[in-house]
Protein backbone atom coordinates (compact mmCIF):
# COMPACT_ATOMS: atom_id res chain seq x y z
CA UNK A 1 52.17 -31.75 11.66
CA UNK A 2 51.67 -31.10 7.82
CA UNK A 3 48.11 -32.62 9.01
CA UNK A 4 47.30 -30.19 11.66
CA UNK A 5 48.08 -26.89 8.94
CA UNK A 6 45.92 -28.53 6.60
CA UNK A 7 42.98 -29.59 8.37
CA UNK A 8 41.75 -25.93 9.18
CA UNK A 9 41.21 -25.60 5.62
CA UNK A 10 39.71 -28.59 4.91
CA UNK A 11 37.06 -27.26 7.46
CA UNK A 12 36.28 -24.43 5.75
CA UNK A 13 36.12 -25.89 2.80
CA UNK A 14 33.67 -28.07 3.99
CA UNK A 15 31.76 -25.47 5.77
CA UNK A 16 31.71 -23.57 2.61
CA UNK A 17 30.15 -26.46 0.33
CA UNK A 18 27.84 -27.22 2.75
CA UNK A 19 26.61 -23.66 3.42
CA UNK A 20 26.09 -23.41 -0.68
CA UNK A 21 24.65 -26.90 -1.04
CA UNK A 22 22.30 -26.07 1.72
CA UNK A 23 21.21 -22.22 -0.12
CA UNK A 24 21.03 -24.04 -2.93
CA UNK A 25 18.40 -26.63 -1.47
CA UNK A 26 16.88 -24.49 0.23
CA UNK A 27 15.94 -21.94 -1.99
CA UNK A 28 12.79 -23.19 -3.31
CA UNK A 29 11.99 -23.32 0.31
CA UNK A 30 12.28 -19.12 0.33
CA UNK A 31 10.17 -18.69 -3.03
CA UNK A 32 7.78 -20.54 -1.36
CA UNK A 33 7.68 -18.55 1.80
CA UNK A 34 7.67 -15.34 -0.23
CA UNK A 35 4.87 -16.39 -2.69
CA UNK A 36 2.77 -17.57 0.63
CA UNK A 37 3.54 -14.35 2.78
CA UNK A 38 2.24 -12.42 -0.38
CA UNK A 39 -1.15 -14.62 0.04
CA UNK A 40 -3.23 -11.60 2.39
CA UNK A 41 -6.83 -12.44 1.79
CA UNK A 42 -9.05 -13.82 -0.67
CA UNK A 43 -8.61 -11.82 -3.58
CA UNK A 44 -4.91 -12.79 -3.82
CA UNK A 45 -5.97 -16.84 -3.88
CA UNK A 46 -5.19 -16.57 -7.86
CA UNK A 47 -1.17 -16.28 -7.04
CA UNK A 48 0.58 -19.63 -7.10
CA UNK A 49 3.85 -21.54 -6.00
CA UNK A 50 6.84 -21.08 -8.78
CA UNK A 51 6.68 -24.77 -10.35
CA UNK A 52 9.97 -27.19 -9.20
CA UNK A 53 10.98 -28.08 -12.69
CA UNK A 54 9.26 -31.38 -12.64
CA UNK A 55 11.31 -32.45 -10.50
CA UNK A 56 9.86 -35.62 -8.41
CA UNK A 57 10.91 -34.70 -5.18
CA UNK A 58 9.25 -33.65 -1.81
CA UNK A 59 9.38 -29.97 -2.05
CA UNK A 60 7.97 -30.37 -5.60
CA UNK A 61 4.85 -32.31 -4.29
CA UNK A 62 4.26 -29.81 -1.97
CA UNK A 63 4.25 -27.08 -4.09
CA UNK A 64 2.02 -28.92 -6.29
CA UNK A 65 -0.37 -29.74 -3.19
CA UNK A 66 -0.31 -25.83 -2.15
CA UNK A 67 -1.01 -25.06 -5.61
CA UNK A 68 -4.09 -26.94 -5.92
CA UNK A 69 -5.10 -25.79 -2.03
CA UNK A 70 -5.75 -22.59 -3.03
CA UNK A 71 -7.40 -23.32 -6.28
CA UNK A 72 -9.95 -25.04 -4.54
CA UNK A 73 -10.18 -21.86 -1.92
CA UNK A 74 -10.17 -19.45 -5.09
CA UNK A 75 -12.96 -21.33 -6.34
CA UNK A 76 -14.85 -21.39 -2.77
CA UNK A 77 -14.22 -17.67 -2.58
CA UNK A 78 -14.88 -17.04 -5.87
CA UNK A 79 -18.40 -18.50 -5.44
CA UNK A 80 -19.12 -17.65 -2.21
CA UNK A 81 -18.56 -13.61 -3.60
CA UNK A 82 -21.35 -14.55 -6.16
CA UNK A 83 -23.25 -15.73 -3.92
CA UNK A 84 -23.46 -12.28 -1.82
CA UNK A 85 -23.57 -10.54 -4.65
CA UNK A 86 -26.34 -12.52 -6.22
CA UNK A 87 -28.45 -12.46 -3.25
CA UNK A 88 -28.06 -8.65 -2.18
CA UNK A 89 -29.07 -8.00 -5.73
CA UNK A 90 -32.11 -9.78 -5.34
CA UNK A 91 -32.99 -8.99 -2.10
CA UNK A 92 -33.16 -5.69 -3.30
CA UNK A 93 -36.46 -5.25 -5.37
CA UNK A 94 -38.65 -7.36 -2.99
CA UNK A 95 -37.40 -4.86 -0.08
CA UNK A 96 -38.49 -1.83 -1.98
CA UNK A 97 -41.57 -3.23 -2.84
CA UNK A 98 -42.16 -4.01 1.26
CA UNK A 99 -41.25 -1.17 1.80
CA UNK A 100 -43.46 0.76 0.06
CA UNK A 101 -46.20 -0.97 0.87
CA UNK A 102 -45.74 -0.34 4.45
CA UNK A 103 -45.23 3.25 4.03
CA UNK A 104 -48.49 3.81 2.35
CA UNK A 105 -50.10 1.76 5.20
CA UNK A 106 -49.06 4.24 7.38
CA UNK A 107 -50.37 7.13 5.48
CA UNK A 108 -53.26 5.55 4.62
CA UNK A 109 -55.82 7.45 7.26
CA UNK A 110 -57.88 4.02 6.73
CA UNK A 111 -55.20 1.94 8.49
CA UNK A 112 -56.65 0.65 11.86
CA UNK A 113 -54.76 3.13 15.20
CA UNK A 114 -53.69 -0.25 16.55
CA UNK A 115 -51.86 -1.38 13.33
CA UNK A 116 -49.42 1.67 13.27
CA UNK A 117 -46.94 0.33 15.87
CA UNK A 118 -46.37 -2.78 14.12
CA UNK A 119 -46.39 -1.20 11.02
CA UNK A 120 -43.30 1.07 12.45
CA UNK A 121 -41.37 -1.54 13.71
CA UNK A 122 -41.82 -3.38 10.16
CA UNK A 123 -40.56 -0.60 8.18
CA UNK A 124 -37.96 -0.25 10.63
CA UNK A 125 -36.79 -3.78 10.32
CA UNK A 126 -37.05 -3.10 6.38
CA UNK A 127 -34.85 -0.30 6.45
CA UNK A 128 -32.10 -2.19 8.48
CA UNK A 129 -32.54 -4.93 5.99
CA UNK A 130 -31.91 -2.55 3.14
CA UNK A 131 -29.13 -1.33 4.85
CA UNK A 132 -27.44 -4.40 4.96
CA UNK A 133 -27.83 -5.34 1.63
CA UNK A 134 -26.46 -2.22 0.34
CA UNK A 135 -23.48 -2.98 2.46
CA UNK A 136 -23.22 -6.65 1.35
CA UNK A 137 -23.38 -5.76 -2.49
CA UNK A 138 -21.17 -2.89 -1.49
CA UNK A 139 -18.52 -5.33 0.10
CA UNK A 140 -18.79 -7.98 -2.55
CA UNK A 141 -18.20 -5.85 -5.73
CA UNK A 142 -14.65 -4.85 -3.24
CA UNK A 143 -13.52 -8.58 -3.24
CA UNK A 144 -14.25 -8.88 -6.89
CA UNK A 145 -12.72 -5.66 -7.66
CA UNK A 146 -15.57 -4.45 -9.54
CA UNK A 147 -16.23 -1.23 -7.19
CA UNK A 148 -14.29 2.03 -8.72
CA UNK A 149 -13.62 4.92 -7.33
CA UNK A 150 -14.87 8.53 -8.91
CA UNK A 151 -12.13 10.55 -7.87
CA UNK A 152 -12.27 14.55 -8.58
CA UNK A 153 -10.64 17.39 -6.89
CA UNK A 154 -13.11 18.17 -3.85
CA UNK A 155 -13.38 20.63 -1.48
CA UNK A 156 -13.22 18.84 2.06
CA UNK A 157 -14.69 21.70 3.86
CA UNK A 158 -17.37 21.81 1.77
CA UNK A 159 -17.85 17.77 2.61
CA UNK A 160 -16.65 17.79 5.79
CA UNK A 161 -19.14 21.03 6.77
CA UNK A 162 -22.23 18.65 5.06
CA UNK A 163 -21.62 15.74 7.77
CA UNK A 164 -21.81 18.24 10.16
CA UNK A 165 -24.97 19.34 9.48
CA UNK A 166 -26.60 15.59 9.85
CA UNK A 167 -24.85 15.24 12.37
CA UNK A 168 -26.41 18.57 14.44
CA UNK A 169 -29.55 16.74 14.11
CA UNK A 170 -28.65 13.60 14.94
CA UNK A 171 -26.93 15.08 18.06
CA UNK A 172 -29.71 17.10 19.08
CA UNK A 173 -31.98 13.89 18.78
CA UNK A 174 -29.66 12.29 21.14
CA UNK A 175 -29.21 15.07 23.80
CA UNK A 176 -25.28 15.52 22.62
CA UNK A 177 -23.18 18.51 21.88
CA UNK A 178 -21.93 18.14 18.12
CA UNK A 179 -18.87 20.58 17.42
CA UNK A 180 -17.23 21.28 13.85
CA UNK A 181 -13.45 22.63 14.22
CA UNK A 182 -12.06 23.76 10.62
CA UNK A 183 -9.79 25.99 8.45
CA UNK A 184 -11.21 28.73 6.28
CA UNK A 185 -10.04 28.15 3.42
CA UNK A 186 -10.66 25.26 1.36
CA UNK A 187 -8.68 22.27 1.67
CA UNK A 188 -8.37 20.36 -1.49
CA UNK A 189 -7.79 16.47 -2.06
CA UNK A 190 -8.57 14.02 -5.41
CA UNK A 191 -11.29 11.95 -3.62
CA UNK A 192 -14.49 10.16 -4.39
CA UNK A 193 -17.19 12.88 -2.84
CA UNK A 194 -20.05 10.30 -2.30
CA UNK A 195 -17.74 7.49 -0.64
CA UNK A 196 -15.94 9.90 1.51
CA UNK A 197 -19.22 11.73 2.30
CA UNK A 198 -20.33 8.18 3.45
CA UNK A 199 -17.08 7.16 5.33
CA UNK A 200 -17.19 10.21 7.38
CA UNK A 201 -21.06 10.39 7.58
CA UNK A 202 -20.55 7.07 9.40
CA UNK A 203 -17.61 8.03 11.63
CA UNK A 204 -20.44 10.78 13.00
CA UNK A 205 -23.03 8.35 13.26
CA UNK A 206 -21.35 5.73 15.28
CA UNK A 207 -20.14 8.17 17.60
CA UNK A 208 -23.56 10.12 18.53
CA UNK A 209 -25.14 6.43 18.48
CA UNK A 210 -22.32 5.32 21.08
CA UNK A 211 -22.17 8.39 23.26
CA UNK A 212 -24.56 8.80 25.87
CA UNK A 213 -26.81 11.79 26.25
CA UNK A 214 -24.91 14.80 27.92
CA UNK A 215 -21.52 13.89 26.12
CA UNK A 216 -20.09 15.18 23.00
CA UNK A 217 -18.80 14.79 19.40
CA UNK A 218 -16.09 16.75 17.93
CA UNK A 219 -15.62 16.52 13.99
CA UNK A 220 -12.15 18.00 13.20
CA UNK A 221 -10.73 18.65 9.79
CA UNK A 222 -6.72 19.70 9.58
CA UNK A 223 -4.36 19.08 6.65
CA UNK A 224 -1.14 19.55 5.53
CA UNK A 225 0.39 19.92 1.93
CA UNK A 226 0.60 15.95 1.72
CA UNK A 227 -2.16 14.77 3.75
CA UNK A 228 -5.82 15.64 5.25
CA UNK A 229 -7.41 14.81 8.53
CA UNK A 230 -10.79 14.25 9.20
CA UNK A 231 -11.07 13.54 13.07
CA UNK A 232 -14.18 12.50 14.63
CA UNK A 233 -13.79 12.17 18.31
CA UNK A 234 -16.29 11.44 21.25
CA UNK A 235 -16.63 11.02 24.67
CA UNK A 236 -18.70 8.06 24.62
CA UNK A 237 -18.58 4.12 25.76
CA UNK A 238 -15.51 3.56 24.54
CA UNK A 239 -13.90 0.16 23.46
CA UNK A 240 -11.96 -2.04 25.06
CA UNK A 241 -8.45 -2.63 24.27
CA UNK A 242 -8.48 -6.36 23.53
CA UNK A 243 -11.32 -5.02 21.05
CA UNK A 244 -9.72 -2.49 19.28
CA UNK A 245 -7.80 -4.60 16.89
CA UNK A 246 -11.21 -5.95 15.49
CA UNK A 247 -13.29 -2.85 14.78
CA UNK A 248 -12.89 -3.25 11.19
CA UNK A 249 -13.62 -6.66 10.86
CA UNK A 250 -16.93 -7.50 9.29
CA UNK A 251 -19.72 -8.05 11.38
CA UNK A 252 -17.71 -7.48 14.35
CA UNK A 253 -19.64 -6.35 17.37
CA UNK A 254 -17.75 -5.37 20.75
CA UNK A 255 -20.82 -6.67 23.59
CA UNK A 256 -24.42 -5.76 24.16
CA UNK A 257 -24.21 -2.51 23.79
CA UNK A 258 -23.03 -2.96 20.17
CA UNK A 259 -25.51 -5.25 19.46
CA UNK A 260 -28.02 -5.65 16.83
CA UNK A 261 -31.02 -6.06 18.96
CA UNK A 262 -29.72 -3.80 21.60
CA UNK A 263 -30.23 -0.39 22.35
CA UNK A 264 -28.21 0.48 19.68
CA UNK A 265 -29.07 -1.49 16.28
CA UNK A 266 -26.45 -1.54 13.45
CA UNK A 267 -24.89 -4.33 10.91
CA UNK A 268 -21.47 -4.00 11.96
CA UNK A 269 -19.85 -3.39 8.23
CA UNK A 270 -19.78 0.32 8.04
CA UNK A 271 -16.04 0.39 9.57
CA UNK A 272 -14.92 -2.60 7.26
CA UNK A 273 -16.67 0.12 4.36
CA UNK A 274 -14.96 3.12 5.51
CA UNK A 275 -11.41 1.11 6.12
CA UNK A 276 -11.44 0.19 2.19
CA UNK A 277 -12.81 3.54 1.19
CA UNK A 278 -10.02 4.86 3.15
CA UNK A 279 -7.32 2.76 1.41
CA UNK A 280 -8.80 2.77 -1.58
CA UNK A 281 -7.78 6.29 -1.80
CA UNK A 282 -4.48 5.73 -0.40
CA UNK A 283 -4.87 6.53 2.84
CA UNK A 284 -5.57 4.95 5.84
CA UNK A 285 -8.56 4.77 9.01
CA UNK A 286 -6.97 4.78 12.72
CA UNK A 287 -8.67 4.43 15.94
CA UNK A 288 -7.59 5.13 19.39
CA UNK A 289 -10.22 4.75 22.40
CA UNK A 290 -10.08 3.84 25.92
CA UNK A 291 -13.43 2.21 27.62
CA UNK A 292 -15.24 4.82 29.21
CA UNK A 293 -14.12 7.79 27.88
CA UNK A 294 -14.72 7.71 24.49
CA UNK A 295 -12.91 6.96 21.05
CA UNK A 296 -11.36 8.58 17.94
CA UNK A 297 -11.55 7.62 14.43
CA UNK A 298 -9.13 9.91 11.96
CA UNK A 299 -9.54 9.36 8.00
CA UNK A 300 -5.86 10.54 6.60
CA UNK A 301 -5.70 11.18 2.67
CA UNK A 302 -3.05 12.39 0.49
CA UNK A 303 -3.25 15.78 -1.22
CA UNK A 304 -0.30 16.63 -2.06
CA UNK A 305 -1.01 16.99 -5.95
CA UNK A 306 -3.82 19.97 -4.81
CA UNK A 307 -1.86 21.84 -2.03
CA UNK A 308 -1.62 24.72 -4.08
CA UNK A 309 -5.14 24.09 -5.81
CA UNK A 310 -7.46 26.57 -7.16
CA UNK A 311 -9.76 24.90 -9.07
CA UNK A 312 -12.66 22.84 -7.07
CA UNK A 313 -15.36 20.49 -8.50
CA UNK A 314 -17.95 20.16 -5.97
């Protein structure tokens, strides 16, 4: 009987010690998982396993084998980032120098009728080159960390009003209808000028080169005293929703349509730009879109600092 009173206890007890042996052994296994989980992309490759103590056992080796893993992927990263860099850096002078050379072939009044057209398409293909060597360099310095921000209080509806111009033209070009929708006063945030004037500049692009002639674009700017807007919506080909998880990834191009030989050319890094510039000011880029009837990009920044600001550096 004494037996039977006893033996509940000795359960617990047992269940206790085990549950603390096992925490105990396993909790190596948890630092692991958290150091690994904090391992996003290649620029956090330099983070490594907390050591076992020299202790000779299996979860020791492993950490030892993951440790060296990603040295050997920092290293490939590493080199692979001076490799882009490198080569967009060279690529750069000999492209100027082509491209100059073309242009004063075509405004030479000596060049030959029949040599214009392939002269057009050449500088063409130059300036798409360019393009995406500026936007290789561009992303490389952002995995090395080397690309800084110039952040002054701005005016966004100075910026925003800018982009709208361009993108007038470029919509009367392409037979659309190009609206701007915007408070009167100004609407104040800490921001690079130049890299948001390029992140929105390509939000307006994308959509008058994806919209078909007879649609729209409407460039919206809104704000609040923490945050500002910029909305660029359109009522073009849409994309589908399997693809709209991948926008942002580099070189990412949703069919045909989006190709680089197709009707519409591009490189397919000016979203994977715009989502760092976004972030990079601590904010975010979102995109809703349904195939066929267009999409919607919104930049969100915080401004909380300048709600109430007076003084603007344009």
């Amino acid at each position: 009987a004494s037996m039977l009173v006893v033996l509940p206890f000795i359960l617990l007890a047992a269940l206790a010690v085990g549950w603390l042996l096992s925490s105990w052994a396993l909790r190596p296994v948890g630092q692991m998982i958290d150091e690994l989980e904090a391992i996003t992309d290649g620029r956090s490759l330099h983070r490594r396993l907390p050591a076992s103590g020299g202790r000779p056992d299996e979860l020791g080796r492993l950490a030892n084998t993951l440790n060296a893993m990603m040295a050997r992927l920092e290293t490939s990263f590493a080199a692979l980032r001076r490799f882009v860099a490198d080569a967009s850096h060279e690529l750069k002078t000999p492209l100027t120098v082509m491209r100059a050379g073309v242009e004063r072939a075509l405004a030479d009044p000596r060049t030959a009728p029949e040599a214009l057209v392939p002269l057009e398409e050449t500088l063409q293909e130059v300036r798409r080159m360019t393009e995406l060597v500026d936007a290789l360099l561009t992303l490389a310095r952002v995995d090395e960390g080397r690309l800084e921000l110039h952040k002054a209080p701005t005016d966004l509806c100075g910026l925003v009003a800018e982009v709208y111009e361009t993108g007038q033209m470029l919509g009367e070009e392409a037979g659309l209808d190009v609206t701007l929708e915007m408070p009167e006063g100004p609407i104040v945030a800490d921001v690079d000028a130049g890299r948001m004037r390029q992140l929105v500049m390509n939000l307006v692009t994308n959509a008058v080169k994806y919209t078909p002639a007879g649609g729209g674009v409407w460039l919206t700017l809104t704000a609040t005293p923490e945050a500002a807007n910029i909305a660029v919506r359109d009522s073009g080909i849409g994309i589908a929703p399997g693809d709209v998880g991948l926008v942002f990834d580099r070189f990412w191009r949703a069919d045909s349509a989006r190709s680089r030989t197709g009707e519409r050319p591009g490189i397919g890094l000016g979203l994977s730009i715009g989502k760092w510039i976004a972030e990079a000011h601590g904010g975010a880029l979102a995109v809703t879109s349904r195939p066929g009837r267009g999409s919607s990009f919104t930049v969100t920044v915080p401004r909380s600092v300048y709600s109430q600001a007076t003084v603007i550096e344009s």
